[in-house]
N, C-alpha and C. Protein backbone atom coordinates (compact mmCIF):
# COMPACT_ATOMS: atom_id res chain seq x y z
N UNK A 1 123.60 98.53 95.93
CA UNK A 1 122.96 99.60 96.66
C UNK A 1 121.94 99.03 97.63
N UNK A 2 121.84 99.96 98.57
CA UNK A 2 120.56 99.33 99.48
C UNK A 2 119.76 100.42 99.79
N UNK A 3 118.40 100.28 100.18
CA UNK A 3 117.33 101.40 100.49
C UNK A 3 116.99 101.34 102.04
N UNK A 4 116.52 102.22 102.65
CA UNK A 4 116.28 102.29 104.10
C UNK A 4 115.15 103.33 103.47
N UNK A 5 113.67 103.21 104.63
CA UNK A 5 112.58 104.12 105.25
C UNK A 5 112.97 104.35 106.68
N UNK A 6 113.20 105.58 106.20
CA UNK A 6 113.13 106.02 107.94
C UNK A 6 111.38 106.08 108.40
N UNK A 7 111.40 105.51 109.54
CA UNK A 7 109.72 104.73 109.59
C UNK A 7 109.38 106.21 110.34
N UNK A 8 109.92 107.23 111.32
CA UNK A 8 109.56 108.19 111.66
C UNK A 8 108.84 109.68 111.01
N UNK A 9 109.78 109.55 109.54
CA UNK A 9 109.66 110.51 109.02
C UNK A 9 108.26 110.21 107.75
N UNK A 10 108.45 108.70 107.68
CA UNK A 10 106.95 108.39 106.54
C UNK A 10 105.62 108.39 107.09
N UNK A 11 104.94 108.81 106.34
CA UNK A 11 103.59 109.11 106.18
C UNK A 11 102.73 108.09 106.14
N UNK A 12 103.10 107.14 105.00
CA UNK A 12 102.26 106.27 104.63
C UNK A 12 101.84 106.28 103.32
N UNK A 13 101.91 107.23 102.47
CA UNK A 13 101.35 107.74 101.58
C UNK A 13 101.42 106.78 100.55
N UNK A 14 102.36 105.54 100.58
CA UNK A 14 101.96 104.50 99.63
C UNK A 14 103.12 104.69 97.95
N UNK A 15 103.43 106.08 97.90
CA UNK A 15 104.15 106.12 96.46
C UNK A 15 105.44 105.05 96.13
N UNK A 16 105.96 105.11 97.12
CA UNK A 16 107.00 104.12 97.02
C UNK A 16 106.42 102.92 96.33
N UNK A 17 105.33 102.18 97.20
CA UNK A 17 105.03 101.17 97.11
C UNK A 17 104.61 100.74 95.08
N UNK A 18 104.08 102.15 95.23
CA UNK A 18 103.21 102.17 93.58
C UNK A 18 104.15 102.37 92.61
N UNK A 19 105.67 102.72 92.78
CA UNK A 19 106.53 102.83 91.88
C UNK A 19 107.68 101.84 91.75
N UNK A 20 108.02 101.05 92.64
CA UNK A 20 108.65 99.83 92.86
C UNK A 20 108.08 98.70 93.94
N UNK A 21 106.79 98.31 93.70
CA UNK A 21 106.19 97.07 94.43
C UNK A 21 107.38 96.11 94.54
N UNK A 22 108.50 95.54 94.33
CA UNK A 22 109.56 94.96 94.05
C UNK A 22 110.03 95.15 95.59
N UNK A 23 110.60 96.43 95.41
CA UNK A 23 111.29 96.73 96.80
C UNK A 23 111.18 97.24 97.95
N UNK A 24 109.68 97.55 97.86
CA UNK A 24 108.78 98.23 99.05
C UNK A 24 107.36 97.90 99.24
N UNK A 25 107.28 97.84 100.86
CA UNK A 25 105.65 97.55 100.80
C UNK A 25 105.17 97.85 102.23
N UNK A 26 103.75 98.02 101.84
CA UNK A 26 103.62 98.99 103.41
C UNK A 26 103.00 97.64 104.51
N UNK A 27 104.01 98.28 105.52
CA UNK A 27 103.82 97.53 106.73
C UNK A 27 102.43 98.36 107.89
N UNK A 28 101.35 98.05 107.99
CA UNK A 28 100.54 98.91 108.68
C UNK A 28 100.13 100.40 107.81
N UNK A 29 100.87 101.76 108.20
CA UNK A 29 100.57 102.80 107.84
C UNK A 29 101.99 103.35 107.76
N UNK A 30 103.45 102.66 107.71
CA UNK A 30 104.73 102.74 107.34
C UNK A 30 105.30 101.92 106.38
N UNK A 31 105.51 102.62 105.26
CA UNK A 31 106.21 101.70 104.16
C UNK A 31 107.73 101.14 104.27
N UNK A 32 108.40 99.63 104.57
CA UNK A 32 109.26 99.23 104.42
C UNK A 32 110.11 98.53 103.31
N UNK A 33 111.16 98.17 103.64
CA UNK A 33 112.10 98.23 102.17
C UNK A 33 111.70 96.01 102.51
N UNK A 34 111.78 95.49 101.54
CA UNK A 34 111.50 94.52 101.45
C UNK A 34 112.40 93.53 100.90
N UNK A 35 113.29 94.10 100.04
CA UNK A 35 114.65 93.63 99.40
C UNK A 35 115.68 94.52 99.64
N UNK A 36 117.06 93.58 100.60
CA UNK A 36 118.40 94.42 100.09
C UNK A 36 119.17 93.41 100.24
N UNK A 37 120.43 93.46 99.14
CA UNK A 37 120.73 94.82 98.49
C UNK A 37 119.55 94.53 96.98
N UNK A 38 119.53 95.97 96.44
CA UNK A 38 118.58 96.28 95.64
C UNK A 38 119.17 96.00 94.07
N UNK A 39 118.88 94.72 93.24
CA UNK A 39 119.34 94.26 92.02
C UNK A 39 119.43 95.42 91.40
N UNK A 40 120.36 95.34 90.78
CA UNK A 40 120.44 96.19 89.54
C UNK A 40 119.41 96.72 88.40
N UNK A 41 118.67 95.59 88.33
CA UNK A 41 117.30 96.04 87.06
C UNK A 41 116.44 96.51 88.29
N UNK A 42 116.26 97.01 89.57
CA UNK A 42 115.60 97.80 90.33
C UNK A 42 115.90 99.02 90.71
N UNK A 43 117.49 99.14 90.47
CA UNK A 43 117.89 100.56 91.13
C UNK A 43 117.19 102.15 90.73
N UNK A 44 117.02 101.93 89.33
CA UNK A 44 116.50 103.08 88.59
C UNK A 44 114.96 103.47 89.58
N UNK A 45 114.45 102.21 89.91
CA UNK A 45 113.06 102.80 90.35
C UNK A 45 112.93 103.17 91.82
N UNK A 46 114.01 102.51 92.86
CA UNK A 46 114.58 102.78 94.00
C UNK A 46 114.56 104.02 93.53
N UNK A 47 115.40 104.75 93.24
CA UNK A 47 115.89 106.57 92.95
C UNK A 47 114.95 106.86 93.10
N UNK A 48 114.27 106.71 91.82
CA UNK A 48 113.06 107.28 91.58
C UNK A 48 112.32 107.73 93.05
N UNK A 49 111.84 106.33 93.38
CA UNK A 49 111.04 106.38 94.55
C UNK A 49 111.85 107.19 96.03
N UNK A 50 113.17 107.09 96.16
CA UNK A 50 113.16 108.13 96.88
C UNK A 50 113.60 109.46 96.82
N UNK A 51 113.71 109.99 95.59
CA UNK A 51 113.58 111.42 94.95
C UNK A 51 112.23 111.19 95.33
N UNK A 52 111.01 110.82 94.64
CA UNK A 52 109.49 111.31 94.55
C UNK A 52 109.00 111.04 95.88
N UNK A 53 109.62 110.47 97.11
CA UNK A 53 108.81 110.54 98.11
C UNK A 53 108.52 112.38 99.12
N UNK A 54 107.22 112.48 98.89
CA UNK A 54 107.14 114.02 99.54
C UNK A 54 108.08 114.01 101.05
N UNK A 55 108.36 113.18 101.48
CA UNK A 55 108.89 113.66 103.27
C UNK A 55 110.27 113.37 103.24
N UNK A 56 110.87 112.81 102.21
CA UNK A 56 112.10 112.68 101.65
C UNK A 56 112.21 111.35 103.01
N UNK A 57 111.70 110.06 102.86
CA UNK A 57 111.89 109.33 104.32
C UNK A 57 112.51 108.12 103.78
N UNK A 58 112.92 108.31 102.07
CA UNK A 58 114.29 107.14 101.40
C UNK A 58 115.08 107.36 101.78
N UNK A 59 116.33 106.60 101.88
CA UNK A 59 117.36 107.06 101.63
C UNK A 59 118.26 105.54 101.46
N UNK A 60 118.93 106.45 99.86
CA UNK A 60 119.60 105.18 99.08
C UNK A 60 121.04 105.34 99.61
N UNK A 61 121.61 104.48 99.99
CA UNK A 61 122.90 103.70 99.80
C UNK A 61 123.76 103.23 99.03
N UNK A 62 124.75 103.98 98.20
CA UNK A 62 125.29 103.07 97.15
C UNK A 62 126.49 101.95 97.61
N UNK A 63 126.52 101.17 97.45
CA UNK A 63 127.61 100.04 98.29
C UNK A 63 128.57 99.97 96.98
């Protein structure tokens, strides 16, 4: 699987970052994906993180 931030639609708000530091991290005041494709013992928190992002600005990829 792989993760994409759409950099338009994020906020900044950081949750991503606080729920998988692994695969995200904020660049300035836009959070980017930092690893792909996304290991397996990470995917669960990928989801996570882009279900729980408020602007919905994840979006997972399953390959």
């Amino acid at each position: 699987m792989q993760a994409e931030v759409n950099a338009d639609a994020c906020t900044g708000c950081g949750l991503c970052v606080s729920l998988c530091e692994d695969v995200f991290e904020m660049d300035g005041d836009i959070a980017v994906v930092q690893l792909n494709p996304i290991p397996e013992n990470l995917a669960a928190a990928v989801r996570d993180a882009a279900e729980s992002c408020p602007v919905e600005a994840i979006s997972v990829i399953e390959t």
